[in-house]
Protein backbone atom coordinates (compact mmCIF):
# COMPACT_ATOMS: atom_id res chain seq x y z
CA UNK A 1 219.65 86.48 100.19
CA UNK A 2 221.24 86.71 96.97
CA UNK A 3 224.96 87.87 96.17
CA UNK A 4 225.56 90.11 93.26
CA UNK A 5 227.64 88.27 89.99
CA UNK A 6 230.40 90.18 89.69
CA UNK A 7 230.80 89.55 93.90
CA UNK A 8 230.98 85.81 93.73
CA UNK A 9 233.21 86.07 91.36
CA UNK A 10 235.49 88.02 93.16
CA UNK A 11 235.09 85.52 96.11
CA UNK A 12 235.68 82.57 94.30
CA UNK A 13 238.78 84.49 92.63
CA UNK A 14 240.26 85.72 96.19
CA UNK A 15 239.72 81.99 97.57
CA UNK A 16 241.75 80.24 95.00
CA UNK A 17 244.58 83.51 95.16
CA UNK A 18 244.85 82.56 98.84
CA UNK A 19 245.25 78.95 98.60
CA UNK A 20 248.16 79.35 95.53
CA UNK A 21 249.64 82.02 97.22
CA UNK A 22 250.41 80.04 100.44
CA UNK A 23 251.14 76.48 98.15
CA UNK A 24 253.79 78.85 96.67
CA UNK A 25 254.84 80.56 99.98
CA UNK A 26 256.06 78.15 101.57
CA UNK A 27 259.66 76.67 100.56
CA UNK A 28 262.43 78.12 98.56
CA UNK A 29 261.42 76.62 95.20
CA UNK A 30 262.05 79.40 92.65
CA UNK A 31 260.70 78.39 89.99
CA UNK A 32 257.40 77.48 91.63
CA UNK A 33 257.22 81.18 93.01
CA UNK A 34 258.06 82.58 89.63
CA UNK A 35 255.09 80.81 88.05
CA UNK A 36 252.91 81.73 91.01
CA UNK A 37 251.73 84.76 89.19
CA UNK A 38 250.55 83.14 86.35
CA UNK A 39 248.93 79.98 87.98
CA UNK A 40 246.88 82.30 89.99
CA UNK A 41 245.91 84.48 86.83
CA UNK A 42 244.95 81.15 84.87
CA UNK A 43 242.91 79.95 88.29
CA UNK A 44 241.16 83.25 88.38
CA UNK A 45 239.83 83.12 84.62
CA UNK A 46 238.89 80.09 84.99
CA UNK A 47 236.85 79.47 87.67
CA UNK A 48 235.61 83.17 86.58
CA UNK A 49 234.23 82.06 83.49
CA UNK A 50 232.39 79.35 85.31
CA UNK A 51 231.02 81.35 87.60
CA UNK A 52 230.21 84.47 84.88
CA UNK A 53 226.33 84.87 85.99
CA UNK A 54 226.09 83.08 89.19
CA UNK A 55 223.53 84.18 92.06
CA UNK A 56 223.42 82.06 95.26
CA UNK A 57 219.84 82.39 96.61
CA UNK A 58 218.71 80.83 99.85
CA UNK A 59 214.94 79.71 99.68
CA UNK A 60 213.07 81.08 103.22
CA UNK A 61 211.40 77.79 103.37
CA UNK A 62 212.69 74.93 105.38
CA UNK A 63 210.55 71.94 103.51
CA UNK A 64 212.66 71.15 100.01
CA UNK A 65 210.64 69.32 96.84
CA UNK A 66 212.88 66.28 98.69
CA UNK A 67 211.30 66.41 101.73
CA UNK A 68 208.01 67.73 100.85
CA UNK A 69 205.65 65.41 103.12
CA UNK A 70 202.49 65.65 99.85
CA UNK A 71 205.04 64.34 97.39
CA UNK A 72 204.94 60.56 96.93
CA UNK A 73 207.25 58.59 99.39
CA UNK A 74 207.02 55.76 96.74
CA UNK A 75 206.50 53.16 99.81
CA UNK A 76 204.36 50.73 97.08
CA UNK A 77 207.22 50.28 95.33
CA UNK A 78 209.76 50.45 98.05
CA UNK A 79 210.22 49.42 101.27
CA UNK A 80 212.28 50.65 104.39
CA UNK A 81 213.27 47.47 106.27
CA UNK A 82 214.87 48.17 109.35
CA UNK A 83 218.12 46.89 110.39
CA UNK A 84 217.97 46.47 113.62
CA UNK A 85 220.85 46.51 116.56
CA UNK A 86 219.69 48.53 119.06
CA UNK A 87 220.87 48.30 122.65
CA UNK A 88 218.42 47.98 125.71
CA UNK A 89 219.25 47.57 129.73
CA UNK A 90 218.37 44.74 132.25
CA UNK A 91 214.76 47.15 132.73
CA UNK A 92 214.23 47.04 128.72
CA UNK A 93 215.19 50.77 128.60
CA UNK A 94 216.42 51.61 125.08
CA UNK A 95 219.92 53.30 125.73
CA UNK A 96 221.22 53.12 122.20
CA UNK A 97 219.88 53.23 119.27
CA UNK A 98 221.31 51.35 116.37
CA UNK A 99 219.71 50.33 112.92
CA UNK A 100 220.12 50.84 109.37
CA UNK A 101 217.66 51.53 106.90
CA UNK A 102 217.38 49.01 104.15
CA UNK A 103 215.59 49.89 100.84
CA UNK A 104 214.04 46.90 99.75
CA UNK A 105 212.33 47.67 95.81
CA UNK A 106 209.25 45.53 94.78
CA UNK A 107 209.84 42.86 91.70
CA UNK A 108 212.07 40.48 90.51
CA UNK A 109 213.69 41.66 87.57
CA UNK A 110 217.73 41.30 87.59
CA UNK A 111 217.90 45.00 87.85
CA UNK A 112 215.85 44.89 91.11
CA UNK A 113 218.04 41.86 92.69
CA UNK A 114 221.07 43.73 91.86
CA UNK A 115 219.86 46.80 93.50
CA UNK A 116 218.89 45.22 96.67
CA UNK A 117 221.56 42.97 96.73
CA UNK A 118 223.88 46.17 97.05
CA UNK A 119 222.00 47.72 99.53
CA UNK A 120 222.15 43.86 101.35
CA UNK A 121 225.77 44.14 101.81
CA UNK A 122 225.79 47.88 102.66
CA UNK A 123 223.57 47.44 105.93
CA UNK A 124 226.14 44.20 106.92
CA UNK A 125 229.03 46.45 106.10
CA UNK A 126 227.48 49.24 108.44
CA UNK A 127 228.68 47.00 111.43
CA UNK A 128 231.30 46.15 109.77
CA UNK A 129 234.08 47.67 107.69
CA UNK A 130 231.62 50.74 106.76
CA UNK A 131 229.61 50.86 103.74
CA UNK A 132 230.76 51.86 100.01
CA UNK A 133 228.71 55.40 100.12
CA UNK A 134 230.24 56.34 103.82
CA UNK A 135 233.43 55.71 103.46
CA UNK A 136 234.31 56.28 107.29
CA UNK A 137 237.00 53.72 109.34
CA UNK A 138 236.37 50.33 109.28
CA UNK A 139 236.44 49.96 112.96
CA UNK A 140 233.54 52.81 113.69
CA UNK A 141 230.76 50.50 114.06
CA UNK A 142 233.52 48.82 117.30
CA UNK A 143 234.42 52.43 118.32
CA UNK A 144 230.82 53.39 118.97
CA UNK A 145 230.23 50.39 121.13
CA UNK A 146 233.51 50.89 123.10
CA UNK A 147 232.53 54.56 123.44
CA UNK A 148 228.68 53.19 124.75
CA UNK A 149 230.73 50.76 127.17
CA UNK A 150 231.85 54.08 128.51
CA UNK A 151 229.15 56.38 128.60
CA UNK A 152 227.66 53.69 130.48
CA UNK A 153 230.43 53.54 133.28
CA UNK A 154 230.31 57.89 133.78
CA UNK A 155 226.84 58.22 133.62
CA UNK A 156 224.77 54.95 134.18
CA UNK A 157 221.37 53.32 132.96
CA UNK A 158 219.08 56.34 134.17
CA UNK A 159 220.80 58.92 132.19
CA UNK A 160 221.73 56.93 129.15
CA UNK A 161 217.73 55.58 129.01
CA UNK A 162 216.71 59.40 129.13
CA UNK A 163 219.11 60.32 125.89
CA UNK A 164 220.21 57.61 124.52
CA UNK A 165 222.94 56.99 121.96
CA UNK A 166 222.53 56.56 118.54
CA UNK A 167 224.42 54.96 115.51
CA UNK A 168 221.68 54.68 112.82
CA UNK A 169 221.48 55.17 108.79
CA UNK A 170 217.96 56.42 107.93
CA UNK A 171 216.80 55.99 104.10
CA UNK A 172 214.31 57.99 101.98
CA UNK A 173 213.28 57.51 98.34
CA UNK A 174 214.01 61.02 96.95
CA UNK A 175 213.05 60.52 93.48
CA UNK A 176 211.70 57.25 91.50
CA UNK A 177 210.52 57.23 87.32
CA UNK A 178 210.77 53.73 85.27
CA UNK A 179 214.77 54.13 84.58
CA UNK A 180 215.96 55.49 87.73
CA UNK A 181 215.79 55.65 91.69
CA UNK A 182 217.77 58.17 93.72
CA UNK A 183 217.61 57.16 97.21
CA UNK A 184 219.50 60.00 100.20
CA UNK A 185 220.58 58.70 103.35
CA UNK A 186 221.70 60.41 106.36
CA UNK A 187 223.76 58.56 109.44
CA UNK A 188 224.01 59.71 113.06
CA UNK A 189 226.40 59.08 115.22
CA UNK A 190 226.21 60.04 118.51
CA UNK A 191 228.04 59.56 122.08
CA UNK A 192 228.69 62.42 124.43
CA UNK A 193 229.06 64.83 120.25
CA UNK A 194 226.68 64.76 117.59
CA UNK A 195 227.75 64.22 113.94
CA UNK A 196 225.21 63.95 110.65
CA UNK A 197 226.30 62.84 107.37
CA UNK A 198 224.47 62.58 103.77
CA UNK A 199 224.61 60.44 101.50
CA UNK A 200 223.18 59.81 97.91
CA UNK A 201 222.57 56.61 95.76
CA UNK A 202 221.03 56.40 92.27
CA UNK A 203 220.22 53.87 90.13
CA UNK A 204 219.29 52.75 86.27
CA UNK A 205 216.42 50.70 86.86
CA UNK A 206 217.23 48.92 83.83
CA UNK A 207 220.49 47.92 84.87
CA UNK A 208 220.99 47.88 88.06
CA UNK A 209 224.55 49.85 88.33
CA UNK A 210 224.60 53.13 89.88
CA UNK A 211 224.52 55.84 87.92
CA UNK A 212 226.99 59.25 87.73
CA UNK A 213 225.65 62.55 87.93
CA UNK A 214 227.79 62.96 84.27
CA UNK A 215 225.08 61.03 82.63
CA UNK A 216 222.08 62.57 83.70
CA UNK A 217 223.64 66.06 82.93
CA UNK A 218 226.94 67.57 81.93
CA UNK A 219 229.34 69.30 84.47
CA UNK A 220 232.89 68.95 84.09
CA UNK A 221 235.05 68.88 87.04
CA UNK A 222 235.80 72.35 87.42
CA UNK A 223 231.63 73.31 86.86
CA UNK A 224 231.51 70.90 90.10
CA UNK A 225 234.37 72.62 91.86
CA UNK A 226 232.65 76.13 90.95
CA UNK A 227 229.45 74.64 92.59
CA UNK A 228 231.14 73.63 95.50
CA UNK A 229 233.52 77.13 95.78
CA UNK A 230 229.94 79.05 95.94
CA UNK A 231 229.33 78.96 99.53
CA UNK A 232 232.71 78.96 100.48
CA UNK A 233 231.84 76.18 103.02
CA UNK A 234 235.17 74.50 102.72
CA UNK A 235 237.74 72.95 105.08
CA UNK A 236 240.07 73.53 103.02
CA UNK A 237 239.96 74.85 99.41
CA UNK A 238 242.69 72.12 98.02
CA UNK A 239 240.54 69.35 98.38
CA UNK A 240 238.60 70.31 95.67
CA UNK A 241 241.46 71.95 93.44
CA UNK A 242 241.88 67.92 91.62
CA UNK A 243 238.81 68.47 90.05
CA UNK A 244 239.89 69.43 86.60
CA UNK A 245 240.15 68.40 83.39
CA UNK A 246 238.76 64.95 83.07
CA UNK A 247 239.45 64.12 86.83
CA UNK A 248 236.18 63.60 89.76
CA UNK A 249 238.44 61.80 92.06
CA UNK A 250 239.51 62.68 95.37
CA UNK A 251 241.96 61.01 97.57
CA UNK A 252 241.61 62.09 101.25
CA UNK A 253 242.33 60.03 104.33
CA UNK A 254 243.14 57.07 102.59
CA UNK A 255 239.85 57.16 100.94
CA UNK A 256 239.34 57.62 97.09
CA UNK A 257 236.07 59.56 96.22
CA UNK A 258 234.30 59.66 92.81
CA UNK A 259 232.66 62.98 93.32
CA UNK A 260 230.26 61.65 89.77
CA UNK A 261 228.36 59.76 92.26
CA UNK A 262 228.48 61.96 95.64
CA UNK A 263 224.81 63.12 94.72
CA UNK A 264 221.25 62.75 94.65
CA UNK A 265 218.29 63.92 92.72
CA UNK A 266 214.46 64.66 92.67
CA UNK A 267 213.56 65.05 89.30
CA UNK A 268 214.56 68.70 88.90
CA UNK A 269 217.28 69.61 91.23
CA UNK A 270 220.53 67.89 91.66
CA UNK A 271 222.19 67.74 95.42
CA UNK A 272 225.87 67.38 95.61
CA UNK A 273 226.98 66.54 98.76
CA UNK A 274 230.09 68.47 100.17
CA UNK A 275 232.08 66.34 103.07
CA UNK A 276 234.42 68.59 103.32
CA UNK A 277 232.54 71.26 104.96
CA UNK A 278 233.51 73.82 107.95
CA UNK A 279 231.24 72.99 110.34
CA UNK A 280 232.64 69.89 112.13
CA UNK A 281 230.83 66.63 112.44
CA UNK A 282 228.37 67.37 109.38
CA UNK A 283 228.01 67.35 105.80
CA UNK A 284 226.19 70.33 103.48
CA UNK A 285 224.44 69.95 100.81
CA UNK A 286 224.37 72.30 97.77
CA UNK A 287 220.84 72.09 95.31
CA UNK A 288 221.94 72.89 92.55
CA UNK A 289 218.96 73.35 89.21
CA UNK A 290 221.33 72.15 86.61
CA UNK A 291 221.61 75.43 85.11
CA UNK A 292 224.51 78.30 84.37
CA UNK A 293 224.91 81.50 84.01
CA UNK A 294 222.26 84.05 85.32
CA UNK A 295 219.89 80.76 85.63
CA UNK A 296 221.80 79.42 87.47
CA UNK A 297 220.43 78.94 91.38
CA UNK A 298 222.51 77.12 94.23
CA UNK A 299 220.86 76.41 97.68
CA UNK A 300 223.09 75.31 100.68
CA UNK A 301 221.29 72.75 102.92
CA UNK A 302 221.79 70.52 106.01
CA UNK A 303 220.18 67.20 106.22
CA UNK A 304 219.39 65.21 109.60
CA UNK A 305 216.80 62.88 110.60
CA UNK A 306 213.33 64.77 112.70
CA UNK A 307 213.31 62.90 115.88
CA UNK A 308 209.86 63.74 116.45
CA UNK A 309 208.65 62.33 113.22
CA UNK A 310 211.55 59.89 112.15
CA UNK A 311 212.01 61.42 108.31
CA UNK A 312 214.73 62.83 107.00
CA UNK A 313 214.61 66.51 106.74
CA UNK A 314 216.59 69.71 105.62
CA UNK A 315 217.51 73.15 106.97
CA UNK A 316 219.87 76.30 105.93
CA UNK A 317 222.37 77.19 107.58
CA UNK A 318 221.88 79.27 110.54
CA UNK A 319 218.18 77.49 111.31
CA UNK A 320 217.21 75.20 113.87
């Protein structure tokens, strides 16, 4: 399905009209309302020069170059350990599942040791505080087993053995060369609601330190924010209204957020992941070529983890 140029461009226009005209509505301030008219003229030409050429296309097929099954899952040079918590009754029924998925890279260069040393303390901060890339409460890991404690109480063993709970991180290598790894992650959490988050990680091979999507290509904040204002898949448009000038950071929830690093990549296409999506309890992800104007393409995706083969995997919005 694509959307004509000149349409997006409208949409994009109309969304950031709304949000300035109700940040100016409300209160008496004057002089805010008398520059209203211009701040939303200056909005519109900007974001409409970004977006000069755009098409959003949706693919019709559900397997992505990321989770194509004959690319190579790089498992000689990685390995998935699993972290593993999970929670079984007095009968050795599994009622909740509960592990995290540790990358573990082959070799013993410093690079390497750094690398897995990170990804070390992010599966004992996932039962902990939470983990740099998820960002959520530091009590969630407690939550979950108070809210297990319950389930337990309203619907006993038998039930909770035939769908059990789940608080797990699963791990996939998404793209390896010599200088980089970009690794995607997706965490479920799940008591009596479901809830599936992505999450991206990559690496310079050579260093060690993670790397931001600003030095593998060149978008500026408000290129990201176009990206982002494409599907219009947005809680709420002034979360992503910071990004401008030299500015990636957002500060929601008591969280700060480099949006530089809130990706992942395969080579080709660059993911950024949007967390501040419409659909409760998930998180979208827009593939995005790395290219503007009438070249440019923009996919929307969901990520979760196939139960019935255990890999990550992708869909569009609207398929189950």
């Amino acid at each position: 399905m694509k959307y004509k140029n000149v349409g997006l461009i409208h949409t994009i226009a109309i969304c950031i009209v709304a949000f300035n005209v109700m940040a100016c509505s409300n209160g008496d301030n004057k002089v805010l309302q008398a520059d209203a008219k211009e701040s939303i003229q200056s909005s519109i030409a900007k974001v409409s020069h970004i977006a000069e050429g755009i098409e959003k296309t949706y693919e019709q097929s559900i397997q992505r170059k990321c989770m194509d099954n004959n690319r190579d899952d790089y498992s000689d040079q990685v390995l998935i350990e699993k972290v593993d918590q999970s929670v079984y009754d007095e009968q050795g029924r599994l009622i909740a599942q509960i592990y995290y998925d540790k990358p573990v890279i082959q070799g013993d260069s410093e690079a390497v040791k750094k690398i897995n040393a990170y990804f070390d303390n992010e599966a004992n901060a996932f039962y902990n505080q939470g983990t740099s890339v998820t960002w959520f409460s530091a009590d969630a890991f407690q939550q979950f087993k108070d809210g297990l404690e319950l389930m337990k109480e309203r619907w006993g063993n038998e039930m909770m053995a035939e769908y059990p709970t789940r608080y797990a991180m699963d791990t996939s290598v998404c793209y390896m060369d010599e200088n980089i790894i970009s690794i995607v992650q997706v965490r479920n959490y799940m008591l009596e609601h479901n809830s599936w988050h992505c999450y991206g990680s990559t690496f310079d091979l050579r260093t060690g330190e993670l790397i931001p999507i600003t030095k593998l290509i060149s978008i500026k904040p408000e290129e990201m924010k176009a990206i982002f204002l494409i599907t219009g898949n947005i809680i709420d448009i002034g979360v992503y209204e910071v990004l401008k000038d030299d500015n990636y950071v957002i500060d929601f929830g008591g969280h700060r957020i480099d949006m530089k690093y809130e990706y992942f990549y395969d080579g080709e296409s660059y993911y950024l992941i949007n967390e501040f999506a419409l659909e409760f309890r998930t998180s979208s992800v827009l593939k995005w070529n790395g290219k503007w104007g009438e070249n440019l393409e923009v996919t929307e995706l969901y990520y979760y983890t196939d139960r019935t083969t255990g890999q990550i995997a992708c869909r569009e919005p609207g398929m189950s």
